[in-house]
N, C-alpha and C. Protein backbone atom coordinates (compact mmCIF):
# COMPACT_ATOMS: atom_id res chain seq x y z
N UNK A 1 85.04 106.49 125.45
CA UNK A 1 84.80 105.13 125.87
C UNK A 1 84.00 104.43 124.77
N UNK A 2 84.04 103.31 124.76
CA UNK A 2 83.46 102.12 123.73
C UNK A 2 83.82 101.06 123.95
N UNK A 3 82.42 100.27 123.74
CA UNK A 3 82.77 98.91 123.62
C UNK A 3 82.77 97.99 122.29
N UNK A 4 82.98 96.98 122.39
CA UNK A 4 82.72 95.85 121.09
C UNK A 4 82.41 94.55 121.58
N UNK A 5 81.26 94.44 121.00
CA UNK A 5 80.44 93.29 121.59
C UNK A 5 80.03 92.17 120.28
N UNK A 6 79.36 91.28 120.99
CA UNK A 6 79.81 90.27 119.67
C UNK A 6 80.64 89.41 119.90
N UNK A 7 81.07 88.30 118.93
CA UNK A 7 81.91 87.15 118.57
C UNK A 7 82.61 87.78 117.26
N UNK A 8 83.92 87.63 117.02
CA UNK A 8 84.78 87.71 115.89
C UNK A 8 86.03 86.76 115.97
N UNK A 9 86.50 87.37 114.77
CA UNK A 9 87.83 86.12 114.35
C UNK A 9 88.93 86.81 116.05
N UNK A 10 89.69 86.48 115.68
CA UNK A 10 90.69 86.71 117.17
C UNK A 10 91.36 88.24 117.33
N UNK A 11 91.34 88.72 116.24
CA UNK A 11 92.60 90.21 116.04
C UNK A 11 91.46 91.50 115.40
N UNK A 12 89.80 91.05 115.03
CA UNK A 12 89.60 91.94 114.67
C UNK A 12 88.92 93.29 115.33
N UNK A 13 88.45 92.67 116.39
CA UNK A 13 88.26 93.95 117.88
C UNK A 13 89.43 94.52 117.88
N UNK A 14 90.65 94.14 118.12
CA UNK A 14 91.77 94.83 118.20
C UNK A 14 91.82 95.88 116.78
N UNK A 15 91.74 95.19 115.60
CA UNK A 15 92.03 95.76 114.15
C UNK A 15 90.98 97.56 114.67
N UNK A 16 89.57 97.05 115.30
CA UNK A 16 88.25 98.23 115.27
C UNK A 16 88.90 98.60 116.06
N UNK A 17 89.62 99.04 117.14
CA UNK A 17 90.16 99.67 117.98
C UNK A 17 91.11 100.67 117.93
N UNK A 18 92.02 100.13 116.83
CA UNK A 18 93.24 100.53 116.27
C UNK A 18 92.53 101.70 115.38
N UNK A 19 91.68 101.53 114.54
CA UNK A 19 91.11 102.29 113.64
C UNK A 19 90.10 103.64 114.10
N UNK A 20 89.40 103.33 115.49
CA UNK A 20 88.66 104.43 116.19
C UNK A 20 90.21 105.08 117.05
N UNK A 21 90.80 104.59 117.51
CA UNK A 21 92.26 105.90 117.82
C UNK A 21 92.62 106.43 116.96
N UNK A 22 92.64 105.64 116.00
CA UNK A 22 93.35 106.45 114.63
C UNK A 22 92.58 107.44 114.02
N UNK A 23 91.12 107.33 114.00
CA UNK A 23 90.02 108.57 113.76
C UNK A 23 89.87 109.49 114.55
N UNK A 24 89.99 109.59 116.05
CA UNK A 24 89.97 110.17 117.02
C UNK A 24 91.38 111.39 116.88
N UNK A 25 92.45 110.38 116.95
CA UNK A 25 93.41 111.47 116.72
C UNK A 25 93.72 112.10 115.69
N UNK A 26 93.28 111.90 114.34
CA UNK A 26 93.39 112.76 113.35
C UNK A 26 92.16 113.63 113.50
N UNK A 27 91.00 113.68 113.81
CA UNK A 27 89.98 114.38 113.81
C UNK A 27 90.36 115.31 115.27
N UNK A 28 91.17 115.33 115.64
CA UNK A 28 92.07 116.07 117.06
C UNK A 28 93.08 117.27 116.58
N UNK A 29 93.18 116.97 114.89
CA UNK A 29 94.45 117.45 114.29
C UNK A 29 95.42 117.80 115.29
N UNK A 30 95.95 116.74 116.08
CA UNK A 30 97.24 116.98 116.71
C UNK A 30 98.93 116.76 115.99
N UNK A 31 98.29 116.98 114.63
CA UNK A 31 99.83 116.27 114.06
C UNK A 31 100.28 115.14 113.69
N UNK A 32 101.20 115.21 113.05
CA UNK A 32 101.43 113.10 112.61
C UNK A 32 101.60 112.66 113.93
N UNK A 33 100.85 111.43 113.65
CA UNK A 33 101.30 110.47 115.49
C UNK A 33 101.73 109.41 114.83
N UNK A 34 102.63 108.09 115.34
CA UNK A 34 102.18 106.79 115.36
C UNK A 34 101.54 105.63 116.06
N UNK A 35 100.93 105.33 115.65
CA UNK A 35 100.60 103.88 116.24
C UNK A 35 101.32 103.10 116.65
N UNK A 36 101.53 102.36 116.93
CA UNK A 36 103.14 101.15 117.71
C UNK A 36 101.96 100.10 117.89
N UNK A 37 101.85 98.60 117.22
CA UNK A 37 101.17 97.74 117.86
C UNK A 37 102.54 96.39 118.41
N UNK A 38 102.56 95.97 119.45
CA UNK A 38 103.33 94.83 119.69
C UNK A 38 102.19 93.88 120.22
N UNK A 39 102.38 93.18 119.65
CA UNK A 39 101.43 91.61 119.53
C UNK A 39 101.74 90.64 118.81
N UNK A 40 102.22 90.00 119.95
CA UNK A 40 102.91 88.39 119.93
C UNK A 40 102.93 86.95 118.40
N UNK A 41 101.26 87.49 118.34
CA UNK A 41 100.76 86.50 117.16
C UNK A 41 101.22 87.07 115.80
N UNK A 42 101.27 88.13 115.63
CA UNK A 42 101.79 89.22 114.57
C UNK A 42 103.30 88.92 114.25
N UNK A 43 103.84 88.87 115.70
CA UNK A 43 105.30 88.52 115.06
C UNK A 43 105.28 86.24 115.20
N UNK A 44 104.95 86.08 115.36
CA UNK A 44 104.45 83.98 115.41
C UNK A 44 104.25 84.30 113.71
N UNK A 45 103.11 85.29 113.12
CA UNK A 45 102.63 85.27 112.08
C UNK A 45 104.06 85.45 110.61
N UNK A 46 104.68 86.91 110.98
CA UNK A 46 106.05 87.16 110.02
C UNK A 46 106.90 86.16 110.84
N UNK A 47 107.32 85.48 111.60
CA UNK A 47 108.18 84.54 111.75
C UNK A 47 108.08 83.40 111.08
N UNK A 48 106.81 82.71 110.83
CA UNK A 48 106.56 81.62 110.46
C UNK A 48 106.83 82.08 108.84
N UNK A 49 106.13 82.86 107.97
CA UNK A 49 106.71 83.14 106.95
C UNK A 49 107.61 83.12 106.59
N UNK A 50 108.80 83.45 107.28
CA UNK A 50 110.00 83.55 107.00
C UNK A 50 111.04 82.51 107.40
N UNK A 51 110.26 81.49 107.83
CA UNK A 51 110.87 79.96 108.05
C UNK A 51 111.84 80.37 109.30
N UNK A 52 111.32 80.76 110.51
CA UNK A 52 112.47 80.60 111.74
C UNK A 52 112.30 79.58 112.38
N UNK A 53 112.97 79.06 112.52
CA UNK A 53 112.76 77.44 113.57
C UNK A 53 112.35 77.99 114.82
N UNK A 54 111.60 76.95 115.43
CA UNK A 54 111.00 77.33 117.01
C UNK A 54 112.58 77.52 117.86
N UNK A 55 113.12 77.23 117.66
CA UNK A 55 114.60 77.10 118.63
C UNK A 55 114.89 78.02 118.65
N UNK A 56 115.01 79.31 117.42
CA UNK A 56 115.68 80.97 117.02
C UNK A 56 114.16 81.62 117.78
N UNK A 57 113.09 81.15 117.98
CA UNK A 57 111.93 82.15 118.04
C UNK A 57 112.60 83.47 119.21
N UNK A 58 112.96 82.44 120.95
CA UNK A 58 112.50 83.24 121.52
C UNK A 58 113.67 84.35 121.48
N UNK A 59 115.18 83.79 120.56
CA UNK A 59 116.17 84.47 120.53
C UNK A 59 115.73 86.26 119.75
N UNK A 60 114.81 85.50 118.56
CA UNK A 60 114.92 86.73 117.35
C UNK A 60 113.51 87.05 118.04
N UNK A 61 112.72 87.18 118.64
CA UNK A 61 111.90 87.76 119.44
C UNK A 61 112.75 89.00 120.62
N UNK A 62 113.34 88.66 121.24
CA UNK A 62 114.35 89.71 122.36
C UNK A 62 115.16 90.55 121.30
N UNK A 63 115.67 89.89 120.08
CA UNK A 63 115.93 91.03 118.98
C UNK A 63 115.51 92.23 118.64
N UNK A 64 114.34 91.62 118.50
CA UNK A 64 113.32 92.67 117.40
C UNK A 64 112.72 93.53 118.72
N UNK A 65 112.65 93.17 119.85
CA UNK A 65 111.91 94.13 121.05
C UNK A 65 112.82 95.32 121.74
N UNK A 66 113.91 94.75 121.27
CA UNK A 66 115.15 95.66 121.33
C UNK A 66 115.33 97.12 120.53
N UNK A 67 115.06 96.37 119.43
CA UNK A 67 114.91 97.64 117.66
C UNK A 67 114.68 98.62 118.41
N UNK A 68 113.22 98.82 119.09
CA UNK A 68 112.95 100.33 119.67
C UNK A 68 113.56 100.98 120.24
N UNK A 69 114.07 100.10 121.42
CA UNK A 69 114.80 100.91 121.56
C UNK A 69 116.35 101.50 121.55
N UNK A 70 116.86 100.84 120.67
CA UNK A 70 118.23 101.59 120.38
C UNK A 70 118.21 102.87 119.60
């Protein structure tokens, strides 16, 4: 258990979070694992880069949530 307390930018509690699982389970030596993050702003973030019009968002959004699982 842990908390994070404080004020930060919007993603970086999440970023410290990501990084204490990721210490936890290698210090577990259970083997390669992955991480999987899905978060919304992450893909808003590579969409906008890549010039998708708001009209394709919510199409190439149901795309890409798909990837996994095929």
């Amino acid at each position: 258990d842990f908390d994070i307390a404080g004020q930060y930018d919007a993603m970086i509690p999440d970023a410290e979070c990501l990084k204490i699982v990721h210490e936890i389970l290698s210090e577990l030596e259970l083997g390669d694992f992955r991480i999987k993050v899905n978060d919304r702003r992450i893909l808003d973030g590579m969409f906008a880069v890549c010039g998708v019009p708001d009209d394709k968002f919510r199409t190439i959004c149901s795309t890409v949530d798909k990837l996994d699982k095929v």
